[in-house]
PDB file of N, CA and C in Angstrom:
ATOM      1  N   UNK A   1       0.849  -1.205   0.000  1.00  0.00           N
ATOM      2  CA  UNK A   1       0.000   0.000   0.000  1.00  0.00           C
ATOM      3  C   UNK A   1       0.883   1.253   0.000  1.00  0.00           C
ATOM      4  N   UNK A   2       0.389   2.215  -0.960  1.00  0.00           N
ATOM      5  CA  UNK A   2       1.250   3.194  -1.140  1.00  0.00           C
ATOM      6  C   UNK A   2       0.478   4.538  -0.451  1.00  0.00           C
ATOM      7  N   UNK A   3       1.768   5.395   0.566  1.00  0.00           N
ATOM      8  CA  UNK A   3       0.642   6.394   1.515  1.00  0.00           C
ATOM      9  C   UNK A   3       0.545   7.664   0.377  1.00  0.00           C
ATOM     10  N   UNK A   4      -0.677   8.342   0.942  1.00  0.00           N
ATOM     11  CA  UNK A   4      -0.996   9.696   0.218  1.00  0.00           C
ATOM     12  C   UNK A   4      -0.699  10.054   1.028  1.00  0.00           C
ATOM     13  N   UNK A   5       0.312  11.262   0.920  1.00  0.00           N
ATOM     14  CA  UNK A   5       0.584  12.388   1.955  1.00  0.00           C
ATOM     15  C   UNK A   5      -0.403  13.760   1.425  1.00  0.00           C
ATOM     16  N   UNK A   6      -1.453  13.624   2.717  1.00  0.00           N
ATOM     17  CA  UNK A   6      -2.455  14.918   2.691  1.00  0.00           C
ATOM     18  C   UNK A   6      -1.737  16.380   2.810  1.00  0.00           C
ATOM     19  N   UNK A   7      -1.713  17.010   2.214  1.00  0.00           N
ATOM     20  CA  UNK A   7      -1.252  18.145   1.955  1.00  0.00           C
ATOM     21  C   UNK A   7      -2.086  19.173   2.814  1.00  0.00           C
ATOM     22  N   UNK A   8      -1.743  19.989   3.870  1.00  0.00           N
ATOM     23  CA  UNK A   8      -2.917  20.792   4.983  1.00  0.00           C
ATOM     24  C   UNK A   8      -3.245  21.921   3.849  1.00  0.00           C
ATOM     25  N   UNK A   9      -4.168  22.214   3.435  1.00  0.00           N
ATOM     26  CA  UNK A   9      -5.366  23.204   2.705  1.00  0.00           C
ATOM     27  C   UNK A   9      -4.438  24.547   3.007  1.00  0.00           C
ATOM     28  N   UNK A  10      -5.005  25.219   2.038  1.00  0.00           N
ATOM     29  CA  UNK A  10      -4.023  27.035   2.080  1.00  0.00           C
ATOM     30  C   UNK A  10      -5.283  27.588   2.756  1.00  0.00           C
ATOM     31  N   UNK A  11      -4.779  28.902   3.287  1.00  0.00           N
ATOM     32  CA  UNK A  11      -5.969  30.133   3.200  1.00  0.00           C
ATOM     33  C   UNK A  11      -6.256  30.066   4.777  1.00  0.00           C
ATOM     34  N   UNK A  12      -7.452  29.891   5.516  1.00  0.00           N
ATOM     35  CA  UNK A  12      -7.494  30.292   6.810  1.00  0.00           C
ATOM     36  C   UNK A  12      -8.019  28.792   7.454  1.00  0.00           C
ATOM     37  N   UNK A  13      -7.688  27.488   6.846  1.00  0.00           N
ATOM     38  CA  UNK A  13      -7.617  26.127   7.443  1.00  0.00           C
ATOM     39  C   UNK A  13      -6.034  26.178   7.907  1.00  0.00           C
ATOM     40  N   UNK A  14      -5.220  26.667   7.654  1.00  0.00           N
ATOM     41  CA  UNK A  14      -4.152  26.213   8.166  1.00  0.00           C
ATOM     42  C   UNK A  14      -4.004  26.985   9.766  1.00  0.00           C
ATOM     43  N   UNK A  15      -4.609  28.072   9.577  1.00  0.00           N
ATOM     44  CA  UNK A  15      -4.738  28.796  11.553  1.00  0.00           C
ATOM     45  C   UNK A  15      -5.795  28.061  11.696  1.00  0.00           C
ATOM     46  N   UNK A  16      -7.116  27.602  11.354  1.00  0.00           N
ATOM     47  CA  UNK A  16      -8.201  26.480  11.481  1.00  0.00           C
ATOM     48  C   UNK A  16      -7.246  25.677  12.621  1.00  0.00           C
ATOM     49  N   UNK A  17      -6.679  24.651  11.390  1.00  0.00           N
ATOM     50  CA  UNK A  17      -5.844  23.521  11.759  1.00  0.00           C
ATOM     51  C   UNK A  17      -4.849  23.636  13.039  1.00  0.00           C
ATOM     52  N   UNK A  18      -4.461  24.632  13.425  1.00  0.00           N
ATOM     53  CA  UNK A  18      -3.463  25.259  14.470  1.00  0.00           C
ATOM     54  C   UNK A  18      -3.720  25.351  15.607  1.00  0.00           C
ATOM     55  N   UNK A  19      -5.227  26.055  15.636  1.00  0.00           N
ATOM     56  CA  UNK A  19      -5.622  26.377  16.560  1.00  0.00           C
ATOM     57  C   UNK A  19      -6.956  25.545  16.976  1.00  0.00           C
ATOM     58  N   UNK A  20      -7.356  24.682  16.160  1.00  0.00           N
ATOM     59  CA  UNK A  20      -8.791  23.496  16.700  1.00  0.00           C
ATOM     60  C   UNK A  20      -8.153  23.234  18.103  1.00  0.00           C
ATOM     61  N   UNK A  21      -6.906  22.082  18.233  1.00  0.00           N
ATOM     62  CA  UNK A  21      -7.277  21.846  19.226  1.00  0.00           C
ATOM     63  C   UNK A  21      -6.792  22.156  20.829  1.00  0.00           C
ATOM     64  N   UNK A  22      -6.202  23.400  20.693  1.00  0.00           N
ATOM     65  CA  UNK A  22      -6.759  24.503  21.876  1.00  0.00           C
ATOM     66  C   UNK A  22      -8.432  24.492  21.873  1.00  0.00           C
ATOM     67  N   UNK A  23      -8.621  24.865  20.786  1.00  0.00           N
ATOM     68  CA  UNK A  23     -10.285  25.619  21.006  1.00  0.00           C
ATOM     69  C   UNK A  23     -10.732  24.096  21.347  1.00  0.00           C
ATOM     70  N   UNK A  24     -11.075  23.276  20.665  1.00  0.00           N
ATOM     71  CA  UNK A  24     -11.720  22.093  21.462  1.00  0.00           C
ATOM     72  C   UNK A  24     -11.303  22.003  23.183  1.00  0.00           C
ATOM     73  N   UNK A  25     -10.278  21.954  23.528  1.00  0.00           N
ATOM     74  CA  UNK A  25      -9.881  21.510  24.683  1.00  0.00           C
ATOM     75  C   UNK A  25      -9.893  22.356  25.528  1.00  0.00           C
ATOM     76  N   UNK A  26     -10.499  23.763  25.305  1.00  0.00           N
ATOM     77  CA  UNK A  26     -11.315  24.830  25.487  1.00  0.00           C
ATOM     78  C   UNK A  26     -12.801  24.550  25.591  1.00  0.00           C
ATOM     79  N   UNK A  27     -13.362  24.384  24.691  1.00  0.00           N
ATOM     80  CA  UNK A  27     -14.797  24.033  24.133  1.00  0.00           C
ATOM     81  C   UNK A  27     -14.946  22.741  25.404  1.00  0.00           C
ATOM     82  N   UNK A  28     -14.227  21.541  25.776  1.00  0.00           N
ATOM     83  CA  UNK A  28     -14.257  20.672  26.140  1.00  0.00           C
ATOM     84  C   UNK A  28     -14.106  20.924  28.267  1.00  0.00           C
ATOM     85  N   UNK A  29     -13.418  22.023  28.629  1.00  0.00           N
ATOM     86  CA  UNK A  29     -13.372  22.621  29.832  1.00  0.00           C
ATOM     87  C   UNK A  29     -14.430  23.136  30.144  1.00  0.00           C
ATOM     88  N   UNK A  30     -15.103  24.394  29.006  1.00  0.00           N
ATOM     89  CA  UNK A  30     -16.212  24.744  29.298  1.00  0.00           C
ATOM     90  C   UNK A  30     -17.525  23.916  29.480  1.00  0.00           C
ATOM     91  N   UNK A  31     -17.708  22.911  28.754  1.00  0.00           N
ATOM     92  CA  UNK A  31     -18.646  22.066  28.561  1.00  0.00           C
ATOM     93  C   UNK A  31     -18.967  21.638  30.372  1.00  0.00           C
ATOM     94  N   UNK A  32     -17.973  21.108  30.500  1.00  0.00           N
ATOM     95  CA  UNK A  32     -17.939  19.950  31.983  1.00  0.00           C
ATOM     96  C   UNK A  32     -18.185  21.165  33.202  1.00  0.00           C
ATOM     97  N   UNK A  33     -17.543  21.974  33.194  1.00  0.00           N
ATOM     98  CA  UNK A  33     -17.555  23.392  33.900  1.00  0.00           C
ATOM     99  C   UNK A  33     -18.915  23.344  34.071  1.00  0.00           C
ATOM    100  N   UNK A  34     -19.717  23.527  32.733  1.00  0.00           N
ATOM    101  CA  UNK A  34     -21.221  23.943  33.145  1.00  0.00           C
ATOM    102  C   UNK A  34     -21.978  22.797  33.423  1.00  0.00           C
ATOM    103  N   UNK A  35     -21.605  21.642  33.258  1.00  0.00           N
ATOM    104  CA  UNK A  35     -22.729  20.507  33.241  1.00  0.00           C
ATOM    105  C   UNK A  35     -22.832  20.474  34.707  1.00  0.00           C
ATOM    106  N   UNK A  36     -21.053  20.552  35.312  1.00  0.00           N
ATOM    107  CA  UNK A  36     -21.304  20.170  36.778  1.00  0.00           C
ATOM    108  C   UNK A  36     -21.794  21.507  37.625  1.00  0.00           C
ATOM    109  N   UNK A  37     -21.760  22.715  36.990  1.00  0.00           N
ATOM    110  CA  UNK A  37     -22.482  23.713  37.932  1.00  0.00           C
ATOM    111  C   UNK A  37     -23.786  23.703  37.504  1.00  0.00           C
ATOM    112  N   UNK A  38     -24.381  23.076  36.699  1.00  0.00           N
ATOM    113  CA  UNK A  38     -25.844  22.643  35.980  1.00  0.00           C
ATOM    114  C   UNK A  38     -26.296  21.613  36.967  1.00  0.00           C
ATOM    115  N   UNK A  39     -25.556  20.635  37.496  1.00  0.00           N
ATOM    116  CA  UNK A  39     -25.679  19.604  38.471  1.00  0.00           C
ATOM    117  C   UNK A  39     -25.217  20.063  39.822  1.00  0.00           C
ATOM    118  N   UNK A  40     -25.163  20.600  40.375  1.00  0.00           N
ATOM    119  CA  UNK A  40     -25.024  21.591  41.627  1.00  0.00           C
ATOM    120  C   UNK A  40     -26.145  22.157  42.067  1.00  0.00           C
ATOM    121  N   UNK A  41     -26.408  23.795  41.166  1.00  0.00           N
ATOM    122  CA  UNK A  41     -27.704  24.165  41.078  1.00  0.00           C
ATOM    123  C   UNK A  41     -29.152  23.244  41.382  1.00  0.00           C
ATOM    124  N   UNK A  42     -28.955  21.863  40.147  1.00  0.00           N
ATOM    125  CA  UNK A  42     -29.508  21.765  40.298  1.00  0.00           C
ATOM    126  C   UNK A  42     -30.821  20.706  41.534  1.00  0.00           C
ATOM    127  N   UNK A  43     -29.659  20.262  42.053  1.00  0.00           N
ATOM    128  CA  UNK A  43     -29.252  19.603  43.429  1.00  0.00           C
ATOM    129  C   UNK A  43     -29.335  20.027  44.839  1.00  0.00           C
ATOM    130  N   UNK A  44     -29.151  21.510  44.207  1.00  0.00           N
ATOM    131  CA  UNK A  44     -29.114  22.437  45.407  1.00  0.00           C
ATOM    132  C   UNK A  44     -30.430  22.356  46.745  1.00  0.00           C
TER     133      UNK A  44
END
């Protein structure tokens, strides 16, 4: 099997590509942050 080397896209996927996964692992802090003060509240 012969590999294709994916070539990363021009234009504003390559800061896309750079910066996803900060922002996910961002996106992914906030998430849990609120579920468990969503489950606090709502417990309260």
């Amino acid at each position: 099997m012969r590999r294709v080397k994916r070539t990363p896209p021009r234009g504003l996927f390559q800061d896309h590509d750079r910066f996803s996964g900060g922002i996910a692992f961002l996106i992914l802090i906030f998430i849990s942050v609120a579920l468990w003060a969503w489950l606090i509240f709502s417990f309260a």
